[in-house]
N, C-alpha and C. Protein backbone atom coordinates (compact mmCIF):
# COMPACT_ATOMS: atom_id res chain seq x y z
N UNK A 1 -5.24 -3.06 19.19
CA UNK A 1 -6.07 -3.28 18.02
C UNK A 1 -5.58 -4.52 17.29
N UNK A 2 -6.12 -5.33 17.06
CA UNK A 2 -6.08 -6.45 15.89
C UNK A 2 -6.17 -6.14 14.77
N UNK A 3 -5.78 -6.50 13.77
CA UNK A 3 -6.14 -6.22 12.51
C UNK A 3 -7.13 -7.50 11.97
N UNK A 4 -7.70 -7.91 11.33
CA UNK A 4 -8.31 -8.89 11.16
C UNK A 4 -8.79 -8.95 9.43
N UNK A 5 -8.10 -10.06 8.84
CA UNK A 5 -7.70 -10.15 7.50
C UNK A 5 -8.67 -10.90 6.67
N UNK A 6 -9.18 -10.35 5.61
CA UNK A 6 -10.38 -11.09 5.21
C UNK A 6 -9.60 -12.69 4.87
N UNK A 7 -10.69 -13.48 4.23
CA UNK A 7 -10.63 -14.79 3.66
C UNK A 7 -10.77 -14.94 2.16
N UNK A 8 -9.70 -15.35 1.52
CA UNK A 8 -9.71 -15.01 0.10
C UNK A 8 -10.64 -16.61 -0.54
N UNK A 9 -11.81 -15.79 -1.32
CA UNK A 9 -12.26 -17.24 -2.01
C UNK A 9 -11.31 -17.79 -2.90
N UNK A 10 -11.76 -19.10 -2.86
CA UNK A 10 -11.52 -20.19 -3.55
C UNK A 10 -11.94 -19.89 -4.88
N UNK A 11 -13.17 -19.68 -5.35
CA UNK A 11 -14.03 -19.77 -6.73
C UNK A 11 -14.29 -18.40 -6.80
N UNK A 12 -13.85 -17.90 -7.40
CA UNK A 12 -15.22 -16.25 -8.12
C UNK A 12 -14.23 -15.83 -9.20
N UNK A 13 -15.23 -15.01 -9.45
CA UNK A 13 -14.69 -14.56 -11.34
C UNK A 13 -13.40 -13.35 -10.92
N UNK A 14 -13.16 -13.07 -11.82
CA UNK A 14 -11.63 -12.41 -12.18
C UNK A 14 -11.72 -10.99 -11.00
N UNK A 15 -12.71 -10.39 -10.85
CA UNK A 15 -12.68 -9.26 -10.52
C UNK A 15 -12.67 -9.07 -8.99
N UNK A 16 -13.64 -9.88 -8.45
CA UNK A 16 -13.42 -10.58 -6.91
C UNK A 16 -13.08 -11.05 -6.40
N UNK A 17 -11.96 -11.69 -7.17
CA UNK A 17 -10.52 -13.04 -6.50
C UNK A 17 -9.23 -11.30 -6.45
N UNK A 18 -9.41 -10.51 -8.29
CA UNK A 18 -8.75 -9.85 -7.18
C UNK A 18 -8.35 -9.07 -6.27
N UNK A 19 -10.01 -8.20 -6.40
CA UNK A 19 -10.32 -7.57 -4.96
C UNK A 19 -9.84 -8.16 -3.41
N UNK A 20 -10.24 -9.59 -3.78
CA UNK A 20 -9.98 -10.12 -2.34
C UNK A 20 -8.30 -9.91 -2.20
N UNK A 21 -8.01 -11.03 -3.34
CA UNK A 21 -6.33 -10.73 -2.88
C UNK A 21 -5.68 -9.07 -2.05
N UNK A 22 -6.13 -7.98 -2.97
CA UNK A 22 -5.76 -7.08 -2.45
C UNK A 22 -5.82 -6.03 -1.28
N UNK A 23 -7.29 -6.79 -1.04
CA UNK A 23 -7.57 -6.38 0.64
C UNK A 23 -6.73 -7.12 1.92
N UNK A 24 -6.52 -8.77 1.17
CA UNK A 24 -6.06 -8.91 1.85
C UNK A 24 -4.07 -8.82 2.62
N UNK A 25 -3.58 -8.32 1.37
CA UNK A 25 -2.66 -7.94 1.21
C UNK A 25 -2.44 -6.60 2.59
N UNK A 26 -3.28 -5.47 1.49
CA UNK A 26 -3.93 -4.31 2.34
C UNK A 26 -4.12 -4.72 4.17
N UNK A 27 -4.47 -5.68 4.57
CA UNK A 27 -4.82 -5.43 6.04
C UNK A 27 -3.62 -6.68 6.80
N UNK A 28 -3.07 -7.51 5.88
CA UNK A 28 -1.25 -7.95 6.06
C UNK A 28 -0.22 -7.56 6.64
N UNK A 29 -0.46 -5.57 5.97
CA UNK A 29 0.29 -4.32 6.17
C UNK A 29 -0.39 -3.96 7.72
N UNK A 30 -1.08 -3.94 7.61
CA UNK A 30 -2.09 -3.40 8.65
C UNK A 30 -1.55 -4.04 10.00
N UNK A 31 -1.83 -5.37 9.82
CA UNK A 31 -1.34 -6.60 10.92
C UNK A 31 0.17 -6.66 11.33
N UNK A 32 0.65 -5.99 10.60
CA UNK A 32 2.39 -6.34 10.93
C UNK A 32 2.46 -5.25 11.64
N UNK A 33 1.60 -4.12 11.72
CA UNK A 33 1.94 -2.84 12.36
C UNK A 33 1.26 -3.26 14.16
N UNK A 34 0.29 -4.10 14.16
CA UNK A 34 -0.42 -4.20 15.24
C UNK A 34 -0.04 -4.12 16.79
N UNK A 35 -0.22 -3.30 17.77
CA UNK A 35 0.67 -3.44 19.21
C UNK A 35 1.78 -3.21 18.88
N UNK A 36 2.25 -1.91 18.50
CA UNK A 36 3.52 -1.67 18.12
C UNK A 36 3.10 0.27 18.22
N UNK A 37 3.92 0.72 19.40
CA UNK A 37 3.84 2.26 19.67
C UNK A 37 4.77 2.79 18.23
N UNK A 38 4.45 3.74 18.32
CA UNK A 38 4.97 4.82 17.28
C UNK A 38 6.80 4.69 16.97
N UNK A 39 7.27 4.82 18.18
CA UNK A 39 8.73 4.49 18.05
C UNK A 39 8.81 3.16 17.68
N UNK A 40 7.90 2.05 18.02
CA UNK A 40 8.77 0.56 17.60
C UNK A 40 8.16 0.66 16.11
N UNK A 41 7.26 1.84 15.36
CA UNK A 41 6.79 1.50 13.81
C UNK A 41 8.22 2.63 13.09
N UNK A 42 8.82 3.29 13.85
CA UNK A 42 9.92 4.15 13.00
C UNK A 42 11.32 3.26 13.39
N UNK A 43 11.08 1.98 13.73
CA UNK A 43 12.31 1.56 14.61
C UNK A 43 12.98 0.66 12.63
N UNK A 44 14.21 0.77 12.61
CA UNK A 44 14.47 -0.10 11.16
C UNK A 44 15.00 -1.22 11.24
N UNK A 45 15.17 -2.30 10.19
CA UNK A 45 15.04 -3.25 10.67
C UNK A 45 16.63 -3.67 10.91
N UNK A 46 17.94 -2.78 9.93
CA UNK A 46 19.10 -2.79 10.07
C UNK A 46 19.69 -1.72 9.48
N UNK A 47 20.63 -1.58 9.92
CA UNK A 47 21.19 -0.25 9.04
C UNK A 47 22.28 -0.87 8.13
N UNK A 48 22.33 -0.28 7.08
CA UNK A 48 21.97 0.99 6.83
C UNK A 48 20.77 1.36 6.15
N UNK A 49 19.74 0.44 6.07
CA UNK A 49 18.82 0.74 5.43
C UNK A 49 18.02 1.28 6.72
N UNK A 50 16.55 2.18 5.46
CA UNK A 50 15.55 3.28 6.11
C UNK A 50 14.60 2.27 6.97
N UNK A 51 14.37 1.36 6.49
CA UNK A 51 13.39 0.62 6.11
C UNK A 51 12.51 0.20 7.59
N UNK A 52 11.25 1.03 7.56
CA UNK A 52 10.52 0.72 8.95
C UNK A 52 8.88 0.43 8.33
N UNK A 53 8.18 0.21 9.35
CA UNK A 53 7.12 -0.76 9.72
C UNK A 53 6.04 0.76 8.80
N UNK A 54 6.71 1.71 9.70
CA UNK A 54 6.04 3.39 9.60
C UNK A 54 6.17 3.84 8.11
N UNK A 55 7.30 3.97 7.86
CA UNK A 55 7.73 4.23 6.54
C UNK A 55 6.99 3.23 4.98
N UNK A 56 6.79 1.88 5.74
CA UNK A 56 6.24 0.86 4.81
C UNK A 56 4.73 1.36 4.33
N UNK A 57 4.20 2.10 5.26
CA UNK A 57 2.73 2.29 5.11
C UNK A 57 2.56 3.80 4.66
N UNK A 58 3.41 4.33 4.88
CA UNK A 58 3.62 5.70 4.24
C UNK A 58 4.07 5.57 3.30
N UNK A 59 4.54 4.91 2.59
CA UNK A 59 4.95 4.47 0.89
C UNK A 59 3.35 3.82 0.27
N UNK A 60 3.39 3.09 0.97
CA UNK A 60 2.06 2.31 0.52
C UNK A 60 0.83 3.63 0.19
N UNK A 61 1.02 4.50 0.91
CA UNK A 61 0.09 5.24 0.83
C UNK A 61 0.03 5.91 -0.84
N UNK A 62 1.56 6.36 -0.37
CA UNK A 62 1.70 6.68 -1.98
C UNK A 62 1.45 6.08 -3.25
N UNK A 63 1.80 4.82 -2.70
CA UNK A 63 1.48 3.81 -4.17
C UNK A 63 -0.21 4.14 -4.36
N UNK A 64 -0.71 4.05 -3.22
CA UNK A 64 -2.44 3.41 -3.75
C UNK A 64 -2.52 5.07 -4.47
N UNK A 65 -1.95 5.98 -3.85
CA UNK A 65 -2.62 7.28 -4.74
C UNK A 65 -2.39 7.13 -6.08
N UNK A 66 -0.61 7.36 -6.20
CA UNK A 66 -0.74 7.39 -7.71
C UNK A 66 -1.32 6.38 -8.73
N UNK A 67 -1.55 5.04 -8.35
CA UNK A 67 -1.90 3.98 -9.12
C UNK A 67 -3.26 4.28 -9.06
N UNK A 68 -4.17 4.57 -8.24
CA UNK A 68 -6.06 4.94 -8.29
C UNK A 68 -6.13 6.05 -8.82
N UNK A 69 -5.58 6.92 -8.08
CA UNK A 69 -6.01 8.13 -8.09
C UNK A 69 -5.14 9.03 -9.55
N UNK A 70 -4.01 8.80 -9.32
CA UNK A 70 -3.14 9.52 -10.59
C UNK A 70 -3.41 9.10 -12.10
N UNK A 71 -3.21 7.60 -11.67
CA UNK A 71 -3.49 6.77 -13.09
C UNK A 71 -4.80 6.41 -13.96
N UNK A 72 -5.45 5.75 -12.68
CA UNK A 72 -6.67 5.55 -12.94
C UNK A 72 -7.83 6.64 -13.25
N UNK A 73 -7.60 7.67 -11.93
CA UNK A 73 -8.59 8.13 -12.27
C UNK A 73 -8.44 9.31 -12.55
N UNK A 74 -7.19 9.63 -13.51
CA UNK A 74 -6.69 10.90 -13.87
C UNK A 74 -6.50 12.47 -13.19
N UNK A 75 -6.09 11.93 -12.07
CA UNK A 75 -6.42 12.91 -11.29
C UNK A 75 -4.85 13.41 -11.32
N UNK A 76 -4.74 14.63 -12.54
CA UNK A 76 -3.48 15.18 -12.73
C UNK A 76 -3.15 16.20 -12.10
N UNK A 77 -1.59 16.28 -11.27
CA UNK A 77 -1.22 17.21 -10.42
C UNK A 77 -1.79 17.21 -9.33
N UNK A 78 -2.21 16.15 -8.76
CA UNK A 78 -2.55 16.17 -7.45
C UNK A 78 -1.22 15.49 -6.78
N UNK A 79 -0.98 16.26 -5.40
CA UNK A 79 0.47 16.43 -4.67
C UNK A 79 0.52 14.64 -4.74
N UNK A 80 2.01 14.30 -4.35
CA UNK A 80 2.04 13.50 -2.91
C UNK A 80 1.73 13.64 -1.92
N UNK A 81 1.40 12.49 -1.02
CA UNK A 81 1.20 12.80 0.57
C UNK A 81 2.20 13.17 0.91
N UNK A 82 3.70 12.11 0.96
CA UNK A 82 5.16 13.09 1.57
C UNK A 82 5.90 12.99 0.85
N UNK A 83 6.06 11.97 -0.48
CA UNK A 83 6.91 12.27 -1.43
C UNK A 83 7.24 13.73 -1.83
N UNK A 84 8.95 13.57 -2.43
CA UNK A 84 8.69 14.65 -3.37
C UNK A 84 8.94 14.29 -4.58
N UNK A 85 8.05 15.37 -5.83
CA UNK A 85 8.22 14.44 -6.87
C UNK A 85 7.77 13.38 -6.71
N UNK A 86 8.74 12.54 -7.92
CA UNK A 86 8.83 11.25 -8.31
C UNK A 86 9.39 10.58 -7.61
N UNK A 87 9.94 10.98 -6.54
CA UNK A 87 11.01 10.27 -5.32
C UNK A 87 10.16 9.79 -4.00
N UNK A 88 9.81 8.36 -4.71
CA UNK A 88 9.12 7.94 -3.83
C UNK A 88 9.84 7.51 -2.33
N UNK A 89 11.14 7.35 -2.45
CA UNK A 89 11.94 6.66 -1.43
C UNK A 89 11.75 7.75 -0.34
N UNK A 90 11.29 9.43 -0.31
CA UNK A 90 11.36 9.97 0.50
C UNK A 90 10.18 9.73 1.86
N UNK A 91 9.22 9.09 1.31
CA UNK A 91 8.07 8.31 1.89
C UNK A 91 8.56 7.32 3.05
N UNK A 92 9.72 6.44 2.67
CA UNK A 92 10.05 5.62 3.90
C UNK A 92 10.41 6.45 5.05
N UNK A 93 10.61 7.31 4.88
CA UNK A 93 11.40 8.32 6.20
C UNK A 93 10.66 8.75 6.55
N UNK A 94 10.10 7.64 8.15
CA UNK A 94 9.30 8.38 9.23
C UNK A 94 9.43 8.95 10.62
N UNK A 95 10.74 9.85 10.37
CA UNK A 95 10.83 10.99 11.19
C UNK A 95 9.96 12.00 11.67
N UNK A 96 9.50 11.62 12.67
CA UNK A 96 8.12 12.89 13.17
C UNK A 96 6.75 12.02 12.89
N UNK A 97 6.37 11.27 12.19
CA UNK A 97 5.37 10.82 11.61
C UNK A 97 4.95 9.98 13.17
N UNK A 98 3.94 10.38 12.97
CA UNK A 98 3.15 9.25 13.96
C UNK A 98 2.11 7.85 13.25
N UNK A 99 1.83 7.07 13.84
CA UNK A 99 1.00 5.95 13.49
C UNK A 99 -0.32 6.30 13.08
N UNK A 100 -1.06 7.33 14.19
CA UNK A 100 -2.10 8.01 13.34
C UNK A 100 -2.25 8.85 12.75
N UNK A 101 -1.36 9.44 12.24
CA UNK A 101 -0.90 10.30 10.48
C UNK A 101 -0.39 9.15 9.74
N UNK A 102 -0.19 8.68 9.92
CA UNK A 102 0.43 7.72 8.61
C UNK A 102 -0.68 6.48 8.40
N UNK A 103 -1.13 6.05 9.27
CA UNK A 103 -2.65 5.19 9.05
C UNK A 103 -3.95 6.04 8.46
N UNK A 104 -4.01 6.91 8.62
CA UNK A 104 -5.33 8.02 8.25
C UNK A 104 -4.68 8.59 7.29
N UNK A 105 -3.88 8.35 6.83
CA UNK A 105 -3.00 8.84 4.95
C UNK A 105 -4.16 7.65 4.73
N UNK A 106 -2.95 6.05 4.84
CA UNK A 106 -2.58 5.45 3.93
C UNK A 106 -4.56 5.08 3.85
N UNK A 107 -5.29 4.51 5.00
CA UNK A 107 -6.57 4.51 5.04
C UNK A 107 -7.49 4.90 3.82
N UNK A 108 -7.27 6.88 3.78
CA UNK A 108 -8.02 7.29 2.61
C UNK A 108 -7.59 7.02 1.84
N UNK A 109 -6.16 6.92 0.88
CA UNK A 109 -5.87 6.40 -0.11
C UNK A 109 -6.47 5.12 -0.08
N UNK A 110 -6.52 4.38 0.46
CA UNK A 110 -7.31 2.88 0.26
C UNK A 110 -8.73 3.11 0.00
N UNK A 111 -9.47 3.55 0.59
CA UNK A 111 -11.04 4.18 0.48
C UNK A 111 -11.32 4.47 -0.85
N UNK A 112 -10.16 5.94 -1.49
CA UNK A 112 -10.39 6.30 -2.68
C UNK A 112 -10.17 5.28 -3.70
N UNK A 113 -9.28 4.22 -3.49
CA UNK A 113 -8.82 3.38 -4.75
C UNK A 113 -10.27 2.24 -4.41
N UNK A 114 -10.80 1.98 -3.60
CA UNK A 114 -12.04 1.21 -3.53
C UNK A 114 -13.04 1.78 -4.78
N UNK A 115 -13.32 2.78 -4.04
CA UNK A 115 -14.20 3.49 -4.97
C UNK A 115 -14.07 3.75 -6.45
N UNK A 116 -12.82 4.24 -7.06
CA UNK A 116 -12.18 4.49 -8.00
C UNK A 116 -12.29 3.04 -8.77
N UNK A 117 -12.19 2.04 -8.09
CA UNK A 117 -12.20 0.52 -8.55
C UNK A 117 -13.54 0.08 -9.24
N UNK A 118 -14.09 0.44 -7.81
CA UNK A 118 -15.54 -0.32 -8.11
C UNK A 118 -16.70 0.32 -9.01
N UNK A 119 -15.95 1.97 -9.30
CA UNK A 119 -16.69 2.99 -10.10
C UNK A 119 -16.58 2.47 -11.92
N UNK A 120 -15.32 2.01 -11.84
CA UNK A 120 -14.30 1.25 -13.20
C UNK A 120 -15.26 0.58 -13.88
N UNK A 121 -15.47 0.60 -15.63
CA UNK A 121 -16.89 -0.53 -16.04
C UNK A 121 -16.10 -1.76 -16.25
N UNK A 122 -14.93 -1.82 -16.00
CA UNK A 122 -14.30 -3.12 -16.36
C UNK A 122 -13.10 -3.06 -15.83
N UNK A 123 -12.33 -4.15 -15.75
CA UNK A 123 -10.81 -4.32 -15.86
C UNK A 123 -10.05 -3.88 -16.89
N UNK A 124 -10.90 -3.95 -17.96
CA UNK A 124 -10.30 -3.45 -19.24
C UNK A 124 -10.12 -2.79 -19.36
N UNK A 125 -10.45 -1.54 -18.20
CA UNK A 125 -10.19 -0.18 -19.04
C UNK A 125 -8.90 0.12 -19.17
N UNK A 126 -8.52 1.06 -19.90
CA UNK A 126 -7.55 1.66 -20.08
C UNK A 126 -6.67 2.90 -19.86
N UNK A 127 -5.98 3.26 -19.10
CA UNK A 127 -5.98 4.26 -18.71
C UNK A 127 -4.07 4.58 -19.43
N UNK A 128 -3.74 5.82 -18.91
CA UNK A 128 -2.58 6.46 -19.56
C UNK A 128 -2.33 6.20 -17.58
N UNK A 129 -0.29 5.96 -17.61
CA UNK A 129 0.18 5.89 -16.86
C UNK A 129 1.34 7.02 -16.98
N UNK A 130 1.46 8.21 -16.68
CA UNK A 130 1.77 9.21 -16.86
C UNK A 130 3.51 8.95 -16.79
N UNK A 131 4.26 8.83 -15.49
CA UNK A 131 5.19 8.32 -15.48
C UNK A 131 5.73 7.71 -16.57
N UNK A 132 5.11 6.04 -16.76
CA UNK A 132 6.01 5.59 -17.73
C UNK A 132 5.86 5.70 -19.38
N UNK A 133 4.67 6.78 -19.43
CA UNK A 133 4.13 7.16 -20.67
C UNK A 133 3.43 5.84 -21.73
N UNK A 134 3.10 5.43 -21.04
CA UNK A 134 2.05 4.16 -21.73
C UNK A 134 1.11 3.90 -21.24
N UNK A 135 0.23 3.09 -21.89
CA UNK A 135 -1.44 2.72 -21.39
C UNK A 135 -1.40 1.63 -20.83
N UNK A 136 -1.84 1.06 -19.65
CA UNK A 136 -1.83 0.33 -19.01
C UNK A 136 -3.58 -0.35 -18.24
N UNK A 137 -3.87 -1.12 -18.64
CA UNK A 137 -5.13 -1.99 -17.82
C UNK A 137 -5.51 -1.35 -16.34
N UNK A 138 -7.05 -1.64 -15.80
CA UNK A 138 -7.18 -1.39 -14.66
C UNK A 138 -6.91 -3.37 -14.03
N UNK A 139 -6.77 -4.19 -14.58
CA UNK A 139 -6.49 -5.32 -14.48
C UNK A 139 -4.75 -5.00 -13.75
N UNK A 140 -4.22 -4.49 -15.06
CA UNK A 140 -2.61 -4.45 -14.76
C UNK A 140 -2.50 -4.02 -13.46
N UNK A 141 -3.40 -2.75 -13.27
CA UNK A 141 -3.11 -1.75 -12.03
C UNK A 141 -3.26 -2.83 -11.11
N UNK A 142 -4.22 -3.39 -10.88
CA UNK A 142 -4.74 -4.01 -9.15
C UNK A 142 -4.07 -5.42 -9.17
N UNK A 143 -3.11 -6.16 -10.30
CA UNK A 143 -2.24 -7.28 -9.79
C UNK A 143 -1.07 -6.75 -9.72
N UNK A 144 -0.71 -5.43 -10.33
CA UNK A 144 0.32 -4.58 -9.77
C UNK A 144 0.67 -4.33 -8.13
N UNK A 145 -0.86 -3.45 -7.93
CA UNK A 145 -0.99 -3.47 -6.50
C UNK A 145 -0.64 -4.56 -5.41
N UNK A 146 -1.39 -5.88 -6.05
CA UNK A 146 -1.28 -7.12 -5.31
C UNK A 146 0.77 -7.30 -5.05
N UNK A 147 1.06 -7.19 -6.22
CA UNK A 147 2.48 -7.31 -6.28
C UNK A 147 3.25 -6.66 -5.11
N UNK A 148 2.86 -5.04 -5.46
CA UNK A 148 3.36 -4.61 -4.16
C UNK A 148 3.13 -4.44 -3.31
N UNK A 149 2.11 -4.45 -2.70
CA UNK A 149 2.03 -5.72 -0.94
C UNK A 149 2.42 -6.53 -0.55
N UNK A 150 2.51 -7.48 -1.71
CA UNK A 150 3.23 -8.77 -1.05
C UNK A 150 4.33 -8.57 -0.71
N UNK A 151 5.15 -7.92 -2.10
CA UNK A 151 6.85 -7.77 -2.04
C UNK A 151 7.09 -6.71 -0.73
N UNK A 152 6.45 -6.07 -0.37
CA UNK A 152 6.61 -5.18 0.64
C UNK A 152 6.52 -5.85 2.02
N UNK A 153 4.99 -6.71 1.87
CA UNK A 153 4.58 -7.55 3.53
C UNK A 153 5.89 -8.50 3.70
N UNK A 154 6.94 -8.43 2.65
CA UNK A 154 8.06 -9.57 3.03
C UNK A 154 8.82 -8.63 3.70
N UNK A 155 9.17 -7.54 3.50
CA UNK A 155 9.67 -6.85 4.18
C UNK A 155 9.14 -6.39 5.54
N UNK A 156 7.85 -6.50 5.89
CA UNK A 156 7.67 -5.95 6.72
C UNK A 156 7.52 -6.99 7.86
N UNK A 157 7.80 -7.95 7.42
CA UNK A 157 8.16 -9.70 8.19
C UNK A 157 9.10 -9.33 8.77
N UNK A 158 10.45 -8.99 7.78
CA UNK A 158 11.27 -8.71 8.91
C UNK A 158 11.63 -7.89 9.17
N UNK A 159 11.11 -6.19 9.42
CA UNK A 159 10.97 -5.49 10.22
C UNK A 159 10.47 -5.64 11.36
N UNK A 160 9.09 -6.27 11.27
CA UNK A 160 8.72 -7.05 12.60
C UNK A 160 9.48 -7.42 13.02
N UNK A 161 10.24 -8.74 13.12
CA UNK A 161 11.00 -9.22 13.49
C UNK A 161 11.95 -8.68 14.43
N UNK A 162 12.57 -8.26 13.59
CA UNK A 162 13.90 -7.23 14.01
C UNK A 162 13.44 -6.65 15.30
N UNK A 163 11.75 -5.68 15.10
CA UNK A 163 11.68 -5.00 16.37
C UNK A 163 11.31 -5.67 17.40
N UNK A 164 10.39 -6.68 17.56
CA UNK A 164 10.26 -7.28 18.59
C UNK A 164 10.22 -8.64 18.63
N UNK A 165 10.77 -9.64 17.51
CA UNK A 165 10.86 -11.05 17.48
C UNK A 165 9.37 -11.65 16.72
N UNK A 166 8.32 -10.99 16.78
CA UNK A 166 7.07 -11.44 16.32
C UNK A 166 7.29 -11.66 14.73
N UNK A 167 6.74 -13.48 14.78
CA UNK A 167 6.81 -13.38 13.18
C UNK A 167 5.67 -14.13 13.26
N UNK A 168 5.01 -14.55 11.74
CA UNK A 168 3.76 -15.13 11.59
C UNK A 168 3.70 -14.77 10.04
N UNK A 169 2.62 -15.82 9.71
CA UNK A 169 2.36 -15.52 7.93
C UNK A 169 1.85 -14.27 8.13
């Protein structure tokens, strides 16, 4: 499978530069996983850290929930996918996890935060961020998001790496 990464415009207003950014972020993750069996996505990139290709997208998953789904769209007391708690770090650990459980997580979480987005009457809105007990933008949320893709797709550069030498923007 290829992953195949949209094209971020040049010109458009606030809300569709940063949709784009974040899809394309979103399918970045996607691409670094590409032609890579289940063992080379749990493979890490050094020890002693957790830190795998598998685990990257199973965190990710988590992020898009609680930031759409928890924050945004108040959807209180709904589980983690494998976190526990607030302990998101338990997410990198993909022991047992296969590529298609952990893609068909992180997938619907992406779906729902689409929707949840595009349902939004503005960027402006405002929502309560439960965690850090303050109100926070749907603006804040999705250059948040952007944030952590990127800072993550650096990592997952060189996890690639590590497992089979493949690097690329």
């Amino acid at each position: 499978m290829t992953t195949e990464r949209p094209d971020i415009p040049l010109i458009a207003d606030e809300r569709a530069m940063l949709r784009a950014h974040l899809d394309y972020h979103r399918a970045t993750l996607a691409w670094k996983c590409d032609g890579l069996d289940d063992d080379a996505l749990r493979a890490r990139a050094s020890r002693p850290s957790a830190l795998s290709l598998l685990g990257l997208v199973r965190h990710m998953a988590e992020v898009e929930r609680t930031w759409f789904r928890k924050t945004v769209n108040g959807e209180r007391g709904l589980p983690n996918v494998w976190s526990h708690a607030d302990d998101y770090q338990t997410a990198y650990d993909p022991s047992g996890c296969t590529r298609a459980e952990a893609f068909t997580a992180w997938r619907s979480e992406v779906e729902h935060a689409r929707r949840i987005e595009r349902a939004a009457p503005s960027l402006d809105l405002v929502v309560h961020q439960p965690r850090w007990g303050k109100d926070v933008s749907l603006r804040y949320v999705m250059l948040h998001m952007v944030h952590e893709y990127a800072r993550h797709n650096g990592h997952a550069d060189m996890v690639r790496e590590a497992v089979d030498g493949t690097t690329g923007a």
